[in-house]
Protein backbone atom coordinates (compact mmCIF):
# COMPACT_ATOMS: atom_id res chain seq x y z
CA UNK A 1 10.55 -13.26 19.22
CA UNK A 2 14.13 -11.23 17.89
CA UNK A 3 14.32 -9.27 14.61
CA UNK A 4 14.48 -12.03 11.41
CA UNK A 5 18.41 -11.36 10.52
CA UNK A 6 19.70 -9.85 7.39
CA UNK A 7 21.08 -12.93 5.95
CA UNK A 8 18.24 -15.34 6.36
CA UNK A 9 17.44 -16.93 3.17
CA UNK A 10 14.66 -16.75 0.72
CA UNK A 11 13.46 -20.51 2.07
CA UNK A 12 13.24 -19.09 5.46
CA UNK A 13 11.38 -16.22 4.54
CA UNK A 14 8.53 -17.90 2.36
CA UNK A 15 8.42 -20.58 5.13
CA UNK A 16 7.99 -17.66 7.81
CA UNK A 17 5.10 -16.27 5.07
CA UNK A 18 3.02 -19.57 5.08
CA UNK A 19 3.23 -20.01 8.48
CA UNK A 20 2.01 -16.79 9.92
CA UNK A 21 -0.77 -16.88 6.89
CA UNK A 22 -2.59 -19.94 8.69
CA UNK A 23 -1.46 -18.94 12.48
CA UNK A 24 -2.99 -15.50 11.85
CA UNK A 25 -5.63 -15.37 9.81
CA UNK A 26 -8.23 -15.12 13.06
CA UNK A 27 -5.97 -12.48 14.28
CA UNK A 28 -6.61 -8.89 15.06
CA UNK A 29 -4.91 -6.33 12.31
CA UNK A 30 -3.07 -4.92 15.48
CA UNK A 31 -2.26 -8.56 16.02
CA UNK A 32 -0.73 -9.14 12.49
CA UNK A 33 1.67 -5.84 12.89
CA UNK A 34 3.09 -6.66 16.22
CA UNK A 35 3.93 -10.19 14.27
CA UNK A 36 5.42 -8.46 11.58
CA UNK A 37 7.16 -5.68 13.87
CA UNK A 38 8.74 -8.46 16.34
CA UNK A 39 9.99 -10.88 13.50
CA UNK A 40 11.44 -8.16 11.23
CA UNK A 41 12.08 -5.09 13.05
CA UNK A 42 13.45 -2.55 10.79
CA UNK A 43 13.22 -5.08 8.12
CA UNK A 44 9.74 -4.41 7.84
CA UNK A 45 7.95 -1.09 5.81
CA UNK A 46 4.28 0.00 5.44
CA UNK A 47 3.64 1.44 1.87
CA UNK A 48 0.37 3.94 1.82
CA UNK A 49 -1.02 5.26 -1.35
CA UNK A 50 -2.16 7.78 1.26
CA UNK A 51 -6.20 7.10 0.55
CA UNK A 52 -6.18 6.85 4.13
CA UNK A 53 -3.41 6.26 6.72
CA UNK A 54 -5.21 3.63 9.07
CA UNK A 55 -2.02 0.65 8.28
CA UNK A 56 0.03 3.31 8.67
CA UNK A 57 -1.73 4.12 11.89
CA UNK A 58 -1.90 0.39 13.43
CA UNK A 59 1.62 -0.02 12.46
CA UNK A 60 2.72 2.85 14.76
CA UNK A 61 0.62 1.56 17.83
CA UNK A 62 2.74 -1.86 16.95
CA UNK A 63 6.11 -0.41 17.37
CA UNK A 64 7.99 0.27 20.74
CA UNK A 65 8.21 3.44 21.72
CA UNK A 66 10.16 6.14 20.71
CA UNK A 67 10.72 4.09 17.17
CA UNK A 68 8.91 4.95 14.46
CA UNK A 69 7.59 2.33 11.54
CA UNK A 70 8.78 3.26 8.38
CA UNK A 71 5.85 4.37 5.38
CA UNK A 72 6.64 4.17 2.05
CA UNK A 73 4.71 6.41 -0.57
CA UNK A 74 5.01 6.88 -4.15
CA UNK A 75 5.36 9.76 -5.58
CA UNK A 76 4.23 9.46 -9.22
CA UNK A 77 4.04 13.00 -10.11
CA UNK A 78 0.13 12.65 -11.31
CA UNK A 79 -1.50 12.34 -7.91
CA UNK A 80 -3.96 15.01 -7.31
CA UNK A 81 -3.09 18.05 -4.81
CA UNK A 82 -5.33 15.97 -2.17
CA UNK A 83 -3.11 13.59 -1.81
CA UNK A 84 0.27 15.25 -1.80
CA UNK A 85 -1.20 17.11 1.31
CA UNK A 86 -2.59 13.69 3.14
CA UNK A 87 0.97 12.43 2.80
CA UNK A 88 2.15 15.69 4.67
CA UNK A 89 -0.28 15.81 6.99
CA UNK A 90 0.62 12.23 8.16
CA UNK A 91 4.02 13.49 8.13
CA UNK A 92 3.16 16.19 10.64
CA UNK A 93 1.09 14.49 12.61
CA UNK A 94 1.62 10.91 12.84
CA UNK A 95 4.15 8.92 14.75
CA UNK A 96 5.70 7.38 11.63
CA UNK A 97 8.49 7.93 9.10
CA UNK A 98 7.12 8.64 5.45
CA UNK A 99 9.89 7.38 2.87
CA UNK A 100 8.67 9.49 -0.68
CA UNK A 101 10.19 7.44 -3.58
CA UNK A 102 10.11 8.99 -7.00
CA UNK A 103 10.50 7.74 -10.58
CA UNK A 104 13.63 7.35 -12.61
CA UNK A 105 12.23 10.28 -14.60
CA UNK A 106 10.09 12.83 -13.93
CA UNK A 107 6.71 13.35 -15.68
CA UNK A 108 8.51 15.57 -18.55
CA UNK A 109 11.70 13.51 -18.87
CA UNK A 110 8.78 10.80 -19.58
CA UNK A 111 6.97 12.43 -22.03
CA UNK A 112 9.86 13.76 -24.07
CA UNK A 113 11.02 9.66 -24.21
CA UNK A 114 7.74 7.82 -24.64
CA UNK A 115 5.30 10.70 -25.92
CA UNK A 116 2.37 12.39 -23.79
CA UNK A 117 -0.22 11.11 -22.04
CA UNK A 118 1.07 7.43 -22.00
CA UNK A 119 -1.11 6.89 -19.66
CA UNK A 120 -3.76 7.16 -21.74
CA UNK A 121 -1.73 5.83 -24.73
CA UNK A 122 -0.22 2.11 -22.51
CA UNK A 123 -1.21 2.39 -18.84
CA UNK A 124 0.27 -0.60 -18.03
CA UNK A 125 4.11 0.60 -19.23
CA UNK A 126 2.95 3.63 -17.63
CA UNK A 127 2.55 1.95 -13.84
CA UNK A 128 5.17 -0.01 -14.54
CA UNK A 129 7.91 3.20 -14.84
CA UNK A 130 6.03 5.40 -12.39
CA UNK A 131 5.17 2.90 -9.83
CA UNK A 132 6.31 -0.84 -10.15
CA UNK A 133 10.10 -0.04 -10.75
CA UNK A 134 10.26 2.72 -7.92
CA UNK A 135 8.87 0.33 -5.33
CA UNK A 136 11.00 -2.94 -6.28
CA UNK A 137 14.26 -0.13 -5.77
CA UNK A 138 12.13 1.13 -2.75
CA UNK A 139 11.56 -2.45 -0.85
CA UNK A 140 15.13 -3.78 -1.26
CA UNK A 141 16.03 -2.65 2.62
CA UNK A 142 12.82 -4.69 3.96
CA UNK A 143 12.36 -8.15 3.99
CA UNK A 144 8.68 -7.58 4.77
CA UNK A 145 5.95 -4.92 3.52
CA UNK A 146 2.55 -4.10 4.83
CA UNK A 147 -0.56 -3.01 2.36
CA UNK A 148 -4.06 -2.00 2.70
CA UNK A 149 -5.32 -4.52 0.51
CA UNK A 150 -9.13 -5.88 1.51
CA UNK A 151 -10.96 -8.37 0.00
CA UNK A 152 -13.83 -6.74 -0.18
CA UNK A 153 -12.93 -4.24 -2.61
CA UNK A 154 -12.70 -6.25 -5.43
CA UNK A 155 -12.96 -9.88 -7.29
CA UNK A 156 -9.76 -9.73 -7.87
CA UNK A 157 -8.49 -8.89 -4.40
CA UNK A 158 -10.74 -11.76 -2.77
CA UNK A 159 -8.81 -14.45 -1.95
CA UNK A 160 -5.85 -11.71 -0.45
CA UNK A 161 -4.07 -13.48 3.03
CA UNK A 162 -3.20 -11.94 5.61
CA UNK A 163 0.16 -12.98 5.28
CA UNK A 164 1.19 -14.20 2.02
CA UNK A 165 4.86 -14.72 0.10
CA UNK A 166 5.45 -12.15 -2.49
CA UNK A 167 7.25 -14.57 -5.18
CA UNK A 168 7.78 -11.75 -7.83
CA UNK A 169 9.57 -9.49 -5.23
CA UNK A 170 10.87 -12.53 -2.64
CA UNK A 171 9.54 -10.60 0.25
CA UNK A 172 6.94 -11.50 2.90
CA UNK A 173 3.88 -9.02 2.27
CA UNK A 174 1.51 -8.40 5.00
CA UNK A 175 -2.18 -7.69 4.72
CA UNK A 176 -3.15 -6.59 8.38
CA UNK A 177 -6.84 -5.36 6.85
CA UNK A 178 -7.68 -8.25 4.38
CA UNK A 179 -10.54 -9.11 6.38
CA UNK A 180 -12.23 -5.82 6.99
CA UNK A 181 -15.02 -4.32 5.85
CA UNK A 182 -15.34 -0.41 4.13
CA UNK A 183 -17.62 -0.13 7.79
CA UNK A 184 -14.58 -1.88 9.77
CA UNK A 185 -12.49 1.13 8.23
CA UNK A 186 -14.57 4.02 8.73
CA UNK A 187 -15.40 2.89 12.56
CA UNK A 188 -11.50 3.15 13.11
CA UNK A 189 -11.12 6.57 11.29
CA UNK A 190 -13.99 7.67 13.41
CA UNK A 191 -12.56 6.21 17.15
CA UNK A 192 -8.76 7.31 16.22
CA UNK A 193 -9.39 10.05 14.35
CA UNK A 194 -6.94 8.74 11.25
CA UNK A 195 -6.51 10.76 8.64
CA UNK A 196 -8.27 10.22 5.50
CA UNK A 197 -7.82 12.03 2.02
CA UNK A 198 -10.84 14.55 1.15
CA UNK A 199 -11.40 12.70 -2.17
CA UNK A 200 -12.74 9.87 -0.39
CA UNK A 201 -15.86 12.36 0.47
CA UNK A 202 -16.15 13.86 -2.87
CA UNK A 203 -17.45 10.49 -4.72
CA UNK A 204 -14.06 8.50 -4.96
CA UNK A 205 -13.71 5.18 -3.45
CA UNK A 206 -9.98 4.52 -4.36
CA UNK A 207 -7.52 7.28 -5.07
CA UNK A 208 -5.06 6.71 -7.79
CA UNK A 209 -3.36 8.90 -10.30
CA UNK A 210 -5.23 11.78 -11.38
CA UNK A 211 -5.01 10.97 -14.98
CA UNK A 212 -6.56 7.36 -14.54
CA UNK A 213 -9.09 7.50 -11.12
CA UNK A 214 -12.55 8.46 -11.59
CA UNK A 215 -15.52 8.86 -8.86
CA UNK A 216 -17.38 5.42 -8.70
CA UNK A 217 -21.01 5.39 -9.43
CA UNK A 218 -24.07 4.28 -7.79
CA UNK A 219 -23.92 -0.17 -6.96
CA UNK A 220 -19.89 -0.32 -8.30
CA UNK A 221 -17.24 -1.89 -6.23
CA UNK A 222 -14.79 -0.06 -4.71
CA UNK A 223 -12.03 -0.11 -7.41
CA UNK A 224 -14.56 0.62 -10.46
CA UNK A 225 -13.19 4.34 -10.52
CA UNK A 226 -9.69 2.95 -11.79
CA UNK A 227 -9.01 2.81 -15.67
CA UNK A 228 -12.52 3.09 -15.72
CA UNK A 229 -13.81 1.77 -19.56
CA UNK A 230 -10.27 -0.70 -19.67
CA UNK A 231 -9.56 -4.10 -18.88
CA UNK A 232 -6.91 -3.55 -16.14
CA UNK A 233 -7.75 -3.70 -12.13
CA UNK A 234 -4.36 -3.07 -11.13
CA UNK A 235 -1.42 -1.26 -11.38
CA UNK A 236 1.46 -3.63 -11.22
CA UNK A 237 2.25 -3.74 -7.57
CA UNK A 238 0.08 -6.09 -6.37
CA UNK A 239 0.28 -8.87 -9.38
């Protein structure tokens, strides 16, 4: 199967979407990225919020060799010091090229405009600047992007496809993982060796901003540790 072209249309691409969603949902997470690798070629990103780099990881056993898959990261300028160095390690290490996009503003350039802490203050307008906007700029080379999204994390995350239309962004976005288990992704790690960051063995089940990600407590789901105490699951970029 060639490379989707540049100038195929928004039709085509949702139609691609909802096709490959019922053709692969049996199939293997390798399976899914070769899919996405031969239909969009360089068209096609991983993003990593670098709590572990097994996409990232799949994706490069999915490309041919000698080219690398590119992996988008945010940079939101809270992220704890564990994290900064997972994305570097992967960097080093991996077979892949990390992409860093940054805000508009940086953290002070924020806080002299909106006031401190409003993360604390309006975390939603605080995603929204730091994360949403950066990745919508971010994604406008791909026509496809890959996630780590499982439905097993959360309620809210259950019914995530494999391969599913992105409406607000008109992109196809890939869940190669949906179906996997937290066991499914610690038996990779352990058989590939994929790096993971430390925080995830210090009590925290997702990694977020520093600001807003808490360790997770005894019988709660994955994503508990996130705005623990509020109403919002989710930072923007996944609806």
């Amino acid at each position: 199967m060639t490379a989707i072209q540049q100038d195929r249309t928004t039709r085509d691409l949702k139609s691609v979407a909802e096709q490959a969603g019922r053709d692969l949902e049996d199939a293997s997470a390798l399976e899914i990225l070769q899919w996405a690798v031969d239909t969009f070629g360089g068209r096609f990103c991983v993003t990593s919020s670098m709590e572990d780099a097994v996409v990232a990881h799949l994706a490069s056993r999915a490309r041919p060799d000698g080219d690398r898959v590119d992996v988008v990261f945010l940079d939101t300028g809270y992220h704890f010091p564990e994290t900064i160095g997972t994305r570097d390690a992967v960097e080093a290490v991996m077979d892949v090229n990390v992409i860093t996009l940054t805000p508009r503003q940086t953290v002070a350039e924020q806080d002299a405009e909106y006031g401190p802490a409003l993360h604390d203050r309006d975390p939603d307008l605080c995603c929204a600047l730091r994360k949403v906007e950066p990745l919508e700029e971010g994604l406008t080379a791909y026509d496809a992007w890959a996630t780590g999204l499982r439905r097993d994390e959360s309620p809210t995350r259950a019914d995530t496809p494999v391969v599913g239309w992105d409406e607000k962004r008109q992109k196809v976005k890939i869940a190669p993982i949906a179906r996997w288990t937290q066991d499914d992704v610690d038996a990779y790690v352990a058989e590939h060796g994929v790096l993971t960051n430390p925080l995830l063995t210090d009590g925290y089940a997702s990694v977020g901003c520093a600001p807003c990600t808490r360790r997770v407590l005894a019988g709660e789901d994955a994503r508990a540790g996130r705005w623990a105490g509020r109403s919002k699951t989710e930072c923007g970029l996944h609806g």
